[in-house]
Each structure stands twice: as C-alpha cells, then as structure tokens.
Protein backbone atom coordinates (compact mmCIF):
# COMPACT_ATOMS: atom_id res chain seq x y z
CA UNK A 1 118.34 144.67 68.86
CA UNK A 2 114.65 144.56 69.26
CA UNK A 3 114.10 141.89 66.78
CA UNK A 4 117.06 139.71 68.62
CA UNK A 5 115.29 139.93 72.01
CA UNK A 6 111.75 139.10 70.15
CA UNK A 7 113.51 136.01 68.89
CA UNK A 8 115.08 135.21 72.43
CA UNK A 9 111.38 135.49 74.17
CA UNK A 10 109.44 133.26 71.44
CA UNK A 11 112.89 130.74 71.24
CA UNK A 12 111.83 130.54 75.21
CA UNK A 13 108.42 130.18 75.29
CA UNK A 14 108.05 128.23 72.50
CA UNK A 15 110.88 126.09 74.63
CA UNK A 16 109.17 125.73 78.00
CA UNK A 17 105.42 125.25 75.92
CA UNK A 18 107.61 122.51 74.01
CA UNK A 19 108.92 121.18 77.40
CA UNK A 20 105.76 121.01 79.20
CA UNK A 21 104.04 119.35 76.29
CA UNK A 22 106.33 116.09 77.02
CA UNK A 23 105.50 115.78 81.20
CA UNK A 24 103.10 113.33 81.56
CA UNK A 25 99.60 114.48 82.31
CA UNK A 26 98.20 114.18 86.37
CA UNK A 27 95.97 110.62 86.38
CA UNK A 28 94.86 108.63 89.37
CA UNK A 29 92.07 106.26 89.91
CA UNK A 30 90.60 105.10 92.85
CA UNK A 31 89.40 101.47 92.21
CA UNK A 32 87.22 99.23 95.31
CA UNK A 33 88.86 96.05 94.65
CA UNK A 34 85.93 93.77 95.84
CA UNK A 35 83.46 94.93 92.67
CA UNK A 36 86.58 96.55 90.64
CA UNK A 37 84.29 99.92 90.13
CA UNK A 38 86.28 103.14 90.28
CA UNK A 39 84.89 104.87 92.40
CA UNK A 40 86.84 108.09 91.61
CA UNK A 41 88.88 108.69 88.15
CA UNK A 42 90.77 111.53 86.22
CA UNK A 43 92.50 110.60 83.24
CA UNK A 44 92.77 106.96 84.52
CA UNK A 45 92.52 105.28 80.95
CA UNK A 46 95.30 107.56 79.66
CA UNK A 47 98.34 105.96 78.23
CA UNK A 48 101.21 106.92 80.34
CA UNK A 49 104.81 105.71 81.12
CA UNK A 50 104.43 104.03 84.27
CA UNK A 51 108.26 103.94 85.25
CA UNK A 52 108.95 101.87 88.40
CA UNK A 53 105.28 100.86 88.91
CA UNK A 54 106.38 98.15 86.10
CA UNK A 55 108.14 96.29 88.27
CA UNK A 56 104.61 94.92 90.47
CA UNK A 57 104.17 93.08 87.06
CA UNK A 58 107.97 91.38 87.76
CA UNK A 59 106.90 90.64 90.97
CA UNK A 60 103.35 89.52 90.36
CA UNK A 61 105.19 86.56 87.97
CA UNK A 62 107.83 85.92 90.81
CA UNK A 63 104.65 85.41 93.08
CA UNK A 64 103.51 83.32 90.27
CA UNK A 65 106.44 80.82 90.08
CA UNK A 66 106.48 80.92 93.72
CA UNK A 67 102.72 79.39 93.88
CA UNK A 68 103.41 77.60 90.99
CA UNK A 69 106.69 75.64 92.96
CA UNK A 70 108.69 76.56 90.34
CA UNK A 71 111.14 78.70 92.95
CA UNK A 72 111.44 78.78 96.25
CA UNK A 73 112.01 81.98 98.61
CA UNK A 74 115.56 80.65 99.20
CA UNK A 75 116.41 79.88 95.19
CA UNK A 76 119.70 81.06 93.99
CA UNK A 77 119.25 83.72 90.90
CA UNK A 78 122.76 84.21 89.50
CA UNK A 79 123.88 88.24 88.27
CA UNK A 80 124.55 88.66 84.72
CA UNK A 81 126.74 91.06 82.90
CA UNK A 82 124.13 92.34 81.17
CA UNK A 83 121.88 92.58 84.64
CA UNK A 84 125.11 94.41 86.30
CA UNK A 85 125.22 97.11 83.29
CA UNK A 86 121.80 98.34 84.40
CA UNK A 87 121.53 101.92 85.42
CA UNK A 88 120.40 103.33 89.32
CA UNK A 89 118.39 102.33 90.81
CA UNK A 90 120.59 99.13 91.50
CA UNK A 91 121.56 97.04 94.54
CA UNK A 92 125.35 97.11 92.58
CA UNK A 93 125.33 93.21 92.02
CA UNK A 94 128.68 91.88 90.17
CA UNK A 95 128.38 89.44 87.65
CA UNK A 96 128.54 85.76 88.97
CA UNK A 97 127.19 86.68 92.00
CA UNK A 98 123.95 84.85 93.60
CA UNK A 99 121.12 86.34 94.98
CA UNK A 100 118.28 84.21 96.82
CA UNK A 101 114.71 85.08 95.48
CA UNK A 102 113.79 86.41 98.63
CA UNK A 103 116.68 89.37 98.59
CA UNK A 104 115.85 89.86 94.63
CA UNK A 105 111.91 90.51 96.10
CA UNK A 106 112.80 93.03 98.79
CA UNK A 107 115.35 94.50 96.56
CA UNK A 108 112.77 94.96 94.03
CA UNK A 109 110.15 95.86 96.27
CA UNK A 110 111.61 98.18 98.72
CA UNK A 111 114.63 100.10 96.92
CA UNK A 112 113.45 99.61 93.49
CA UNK A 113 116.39 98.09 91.98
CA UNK A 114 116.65 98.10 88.55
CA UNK A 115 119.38 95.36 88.45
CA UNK A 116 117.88 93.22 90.46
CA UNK A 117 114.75 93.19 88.20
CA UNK A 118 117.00 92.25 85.35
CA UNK A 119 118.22 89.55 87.34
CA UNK A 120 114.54 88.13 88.29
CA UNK A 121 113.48 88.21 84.29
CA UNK A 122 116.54 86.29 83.10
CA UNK A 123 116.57 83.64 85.69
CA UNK A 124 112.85 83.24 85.58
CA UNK A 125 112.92 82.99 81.86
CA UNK A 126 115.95 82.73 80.29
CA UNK A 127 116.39 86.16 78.87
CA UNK A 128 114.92 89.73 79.43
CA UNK A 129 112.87 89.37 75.93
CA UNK A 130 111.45 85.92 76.95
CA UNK A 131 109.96 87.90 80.11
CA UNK A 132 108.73 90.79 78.81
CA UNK A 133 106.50 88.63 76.59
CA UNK A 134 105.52 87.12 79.64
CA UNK A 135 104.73 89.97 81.36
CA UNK A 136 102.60 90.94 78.08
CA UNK A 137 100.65 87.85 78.02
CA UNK A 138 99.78 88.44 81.66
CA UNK A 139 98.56 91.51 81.47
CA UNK A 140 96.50 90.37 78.47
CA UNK A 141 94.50 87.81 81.30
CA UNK A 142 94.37 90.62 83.43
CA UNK A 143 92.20 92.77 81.52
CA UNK A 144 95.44 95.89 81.18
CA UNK A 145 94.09 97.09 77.88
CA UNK A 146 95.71 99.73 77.80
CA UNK A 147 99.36 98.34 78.90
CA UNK A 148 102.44 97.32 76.79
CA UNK A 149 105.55 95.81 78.89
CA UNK A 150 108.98 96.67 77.36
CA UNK A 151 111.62 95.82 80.11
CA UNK A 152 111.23 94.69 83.98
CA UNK A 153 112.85 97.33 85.54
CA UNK A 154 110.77 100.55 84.31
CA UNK A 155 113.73 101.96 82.70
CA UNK A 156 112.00 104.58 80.38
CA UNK A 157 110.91 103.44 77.22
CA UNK A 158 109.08 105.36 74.17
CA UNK A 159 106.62 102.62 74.04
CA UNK A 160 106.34 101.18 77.38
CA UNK A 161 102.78 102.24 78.60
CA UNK A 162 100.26 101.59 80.47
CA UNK A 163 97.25 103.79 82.70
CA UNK A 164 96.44 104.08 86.26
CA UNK A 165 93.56 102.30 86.23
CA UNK A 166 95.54 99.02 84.24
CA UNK A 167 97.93 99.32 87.54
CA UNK A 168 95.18 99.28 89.79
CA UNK A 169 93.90 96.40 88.49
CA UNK A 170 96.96 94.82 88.93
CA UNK A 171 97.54 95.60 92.18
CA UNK A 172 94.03 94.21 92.45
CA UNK A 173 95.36 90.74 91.56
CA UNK A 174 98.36 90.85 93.43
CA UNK A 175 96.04 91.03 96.58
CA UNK A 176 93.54 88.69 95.44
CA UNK A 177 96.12 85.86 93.98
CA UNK A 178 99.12 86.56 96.14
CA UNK A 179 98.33 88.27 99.83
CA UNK A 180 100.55 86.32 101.84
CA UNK A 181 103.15 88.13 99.61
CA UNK A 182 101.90 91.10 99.69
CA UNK A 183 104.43 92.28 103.26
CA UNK A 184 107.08 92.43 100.39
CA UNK A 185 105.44 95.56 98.95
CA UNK A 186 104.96 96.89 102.39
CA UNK A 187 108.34 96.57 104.40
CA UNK A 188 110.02 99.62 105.25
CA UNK A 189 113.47 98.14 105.18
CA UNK A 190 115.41 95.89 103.13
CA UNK A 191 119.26 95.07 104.67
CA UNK A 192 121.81 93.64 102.23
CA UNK A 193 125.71 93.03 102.88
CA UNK A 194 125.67 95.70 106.28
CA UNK A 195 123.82 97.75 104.45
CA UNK A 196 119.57 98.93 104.90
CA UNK A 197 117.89 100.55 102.22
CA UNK A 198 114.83 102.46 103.21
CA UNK A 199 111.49 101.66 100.96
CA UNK A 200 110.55 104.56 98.57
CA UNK A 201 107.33 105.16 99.69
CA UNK A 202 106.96 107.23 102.49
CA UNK A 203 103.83 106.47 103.39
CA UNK A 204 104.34 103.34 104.64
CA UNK A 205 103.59 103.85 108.29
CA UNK A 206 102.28 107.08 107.96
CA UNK A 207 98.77 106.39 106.47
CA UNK A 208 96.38 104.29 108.40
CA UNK A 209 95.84 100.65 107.06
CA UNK A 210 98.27 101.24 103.93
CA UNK A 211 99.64 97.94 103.73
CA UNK A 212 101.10 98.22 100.04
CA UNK A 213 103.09 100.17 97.79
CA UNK A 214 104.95 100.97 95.14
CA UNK A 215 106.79 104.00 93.79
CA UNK A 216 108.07 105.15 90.56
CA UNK A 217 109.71 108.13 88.93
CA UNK A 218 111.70 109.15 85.80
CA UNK A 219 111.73 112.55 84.23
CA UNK A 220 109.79 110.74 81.38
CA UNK A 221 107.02 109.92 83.82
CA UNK A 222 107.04 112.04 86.61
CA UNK A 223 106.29 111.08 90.48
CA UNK A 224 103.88 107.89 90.27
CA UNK A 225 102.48 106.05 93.21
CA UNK A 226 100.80 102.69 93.91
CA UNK A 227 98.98 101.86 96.94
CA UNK A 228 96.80 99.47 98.96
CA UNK A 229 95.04 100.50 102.02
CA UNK A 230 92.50 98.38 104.31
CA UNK A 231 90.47 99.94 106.95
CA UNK A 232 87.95 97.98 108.41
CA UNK A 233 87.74 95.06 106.70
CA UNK A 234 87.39 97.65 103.26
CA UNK A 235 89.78 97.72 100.84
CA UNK A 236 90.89 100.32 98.13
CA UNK A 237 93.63 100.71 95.61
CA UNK A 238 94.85 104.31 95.01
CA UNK A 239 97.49 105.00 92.08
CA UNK A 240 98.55 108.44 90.93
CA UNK A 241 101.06 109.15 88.39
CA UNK A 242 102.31 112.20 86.71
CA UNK A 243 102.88 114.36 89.67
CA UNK A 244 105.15 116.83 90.00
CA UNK A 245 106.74 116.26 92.81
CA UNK A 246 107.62 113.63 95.38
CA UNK A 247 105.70 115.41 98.41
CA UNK A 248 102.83 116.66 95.70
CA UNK A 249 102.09 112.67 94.86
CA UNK A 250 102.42 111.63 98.56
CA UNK A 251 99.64 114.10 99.81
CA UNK A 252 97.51 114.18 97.05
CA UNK A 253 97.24 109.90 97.40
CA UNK A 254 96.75 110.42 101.14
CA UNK A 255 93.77 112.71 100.35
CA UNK A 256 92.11 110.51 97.74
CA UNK A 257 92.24 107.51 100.85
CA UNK A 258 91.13 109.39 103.38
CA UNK A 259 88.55 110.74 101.14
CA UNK A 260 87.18 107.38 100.09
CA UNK A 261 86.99 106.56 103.73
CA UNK A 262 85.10 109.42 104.51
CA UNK A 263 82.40 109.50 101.75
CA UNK A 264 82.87 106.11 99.96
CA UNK A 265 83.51 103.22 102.01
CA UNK A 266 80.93 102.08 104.30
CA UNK A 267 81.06 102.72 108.13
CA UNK A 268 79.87 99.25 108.64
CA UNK A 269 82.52 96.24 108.52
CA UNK A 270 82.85 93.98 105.74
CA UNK A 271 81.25 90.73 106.07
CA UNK A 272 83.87 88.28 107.16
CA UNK A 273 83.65 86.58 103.70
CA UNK A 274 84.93 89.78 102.03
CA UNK A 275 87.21 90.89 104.37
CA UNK A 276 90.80 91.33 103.93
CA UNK A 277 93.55 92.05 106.57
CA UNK A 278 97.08 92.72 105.48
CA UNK A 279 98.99 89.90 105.22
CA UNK A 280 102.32 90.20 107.99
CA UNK A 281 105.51 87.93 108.31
C-alpha cells in the first residue's frame, strides 16, 4: 500500500513539474519608440507563442493595402467556408457573406475574431498560405528576428513564435507608418448586426494616455498584452506575455507605464517634431 501511494505522489508531481514546464515563461519589454531602446526588459528576446498579439501583423498589412489604395475602408471581403470553420473567437460569419474592411478591422481589433482574420488573409491574398508568407516577409523588414508567422488569427501553433520585444517593435511601426489607424486598436466597442462586442483589453479607458492595444490568450501562451500609451507628447510601448492571469497581466502592464512615467520619461514635453498624439475618428 505504501509503495502504491509513493507511486501516486511522484505520478503527481512529476505531472504538475511536467505541466508547468509547458506555460510559457513571464516576458515584457518596455521599448521608447522614438530611439527604439528598451528601456526595461525580462526575457524580452525569448521565443514565445504570441497567440492573439499575431493578429497586429494582419492588421499592420490591412493598413498597408489601405495606404497602398489597394482597399478601401468600405471594400467588400467575402466569408469563406474555410474562414467560417474557424474556432472562437469568431464574429460567426456564414459562408458567402460580405464584410466591408472596416467591420473585418474592428472585428479584428476589438473582439479578436479569429474568423474574421481568416477572412482578411484570403481576400487580401488569395489564400491563408499566400499571407502568412506575407506576414513573414514583413516581419523580415521589420527587424522581428526572432518571429515566425504561421496563421493570421493566433490560433496556437507549435511553431508560431515570436518575443515581446519583436511585438513591440511592431507596434512601433504600426504607430510610426499607420497612426491615423491606430483608433482601430483603441475603440472600446465594435457593433455588428444589433449586436456590441466589448474590446478585450480592459485598460482602455482606464490607464492615462493608453491609446492602443491588443490582447491575446490561449492555454499555450498564457495572458499576453500589447499596449501604446502617450503622455505628454512621450510615447512608450509596453507588451507582457505569459501571465497567469487576466487581472495579473492588466496590473502588472499598468505598473511598468506608470513606472516609465515616473522614472523614465522626461517631465519636460517632447519637442513638437517628436511628438505624437493619439490619432481619434
């Protein structure tokens, strides 16, 4: 009887060591966008899974098109089966159905809609493959070493990786290439057929200047957070990923702001020439 419950006791710990070995490690990086130093860093050149934070990449190349002409806000992008099939998150599109590009953005943006980011890729470029590649060149001219793009939507993936400090450096172009998009990763609501969907990141609203955002989670990846805050003319780009727990990611982010405000940033304002206000409707 002994030797059964010694076998029980090591089956378990050997489980939960086991089970803790695959949660993604704690990383964040805190990145001043105007001379892309990090200012403060732990673990922010690990490889991790970056879940929904992928989809600022799909959204970066929407941006893209949009500058480029290619689309306009008000484009039809038709639903595929093979866009309909994806799991939740999803805005429950039905195959043949049209979205415009500015309901796939806020869709995208604000509920994180897995669907819909199926939907972008394969009306952007043809087929999901053809946009991943994409996505993988672009983060190539964007310096994300450390990144690899499998899908759009985030959707876990062995070898989709990236690090916190890749992310921050594309939320870093995002601002610098794209601003007057950038209220798409800030609005707090999204409506679609009678119905609003709230934006995943709770701090929208909450924290002062935070003017961008983006959430992701999967049990894969844990509770990861993007974010883009100015104050005073200053900028700075927070992402965390690996956290435990919804609440856990949300105040440690809010901490690593207010802490850059408080020791980092200067107290002075930004010459005008390097300023940056949030972008609004």
């Amino acid at each position: 009887m002994k030797a059964y419950y010694r076998c029980c006791f090591l089956f378990a710990v050997w489980g939960s060591v086991a089970g803790f070995a695959k949660k993604q490690p704690l990383c964040y990086v805190v990145l001043d966008p105007i001379n892309r130093s990090v200012v403060e860093g732990f673990n922010e050149e690990n490889r991790i899974f970056p879940a929904s934070l992928t989809k600022l990449m799909t959204v970066f190349i929407t941006f893209d098109a949009l500058e480029r002409k290619k689309i306009k806000l008000d484009t039809p992008f038709w639903v595929s089966k093979n866009a309909s099939r994806c799991l939740p998150m999803k805005l429950w599109v039905k195959p043949g159905q049209k979205l415009t590009v500015k309901e796939c953005i806020q869709a995208v943006c604000v509920s994180s809609c897995n669907d819909v980011a199926t939907v972008i890729a394969e009306n952007l470029s043809g087929n999901v493959s053809k946009f991943v590649k994409l996505m993988n060149q672009y983060a190539h001219k964007l310096g994300m070493r450390r990144t690899v793009f499998k899908n759009p939507s985030g959707w876990h993936h062995p070898d989709q990786k990236t690090s916190s400090k890749d992310i921050a450096l594309l939320m870093r172009a995002i601002w610098f290439r794209f601003s007057k998009y950038g209220h798409f990763l800030g609005t707090k609501t999204f409506s679609y057929q009678k119905r609003t969907y709230r934006n995943t990141n709770r701090l929208l609203g909450k924290v002062e200047g935070l003017c961008m955002g983006k959430t992701g989670y999967t049990s894969h990846a844990g509770y990861n957070l993007s974010t883009f805050t100015v104050r005073n003319y200053h900028p700075v780009i927070v992402v965390l990923v690996g956290a435990p727990g919804g609440e856990v990611r949300n105040k440690k982010v809010q901490a690593l702001i207010e802490k850059f405000y408080q020791k980092y940033a200067s107290r002075k304002k930004r010459p005008k020439l390097m300023a940056y206000r949030c972008k609004k409707k």
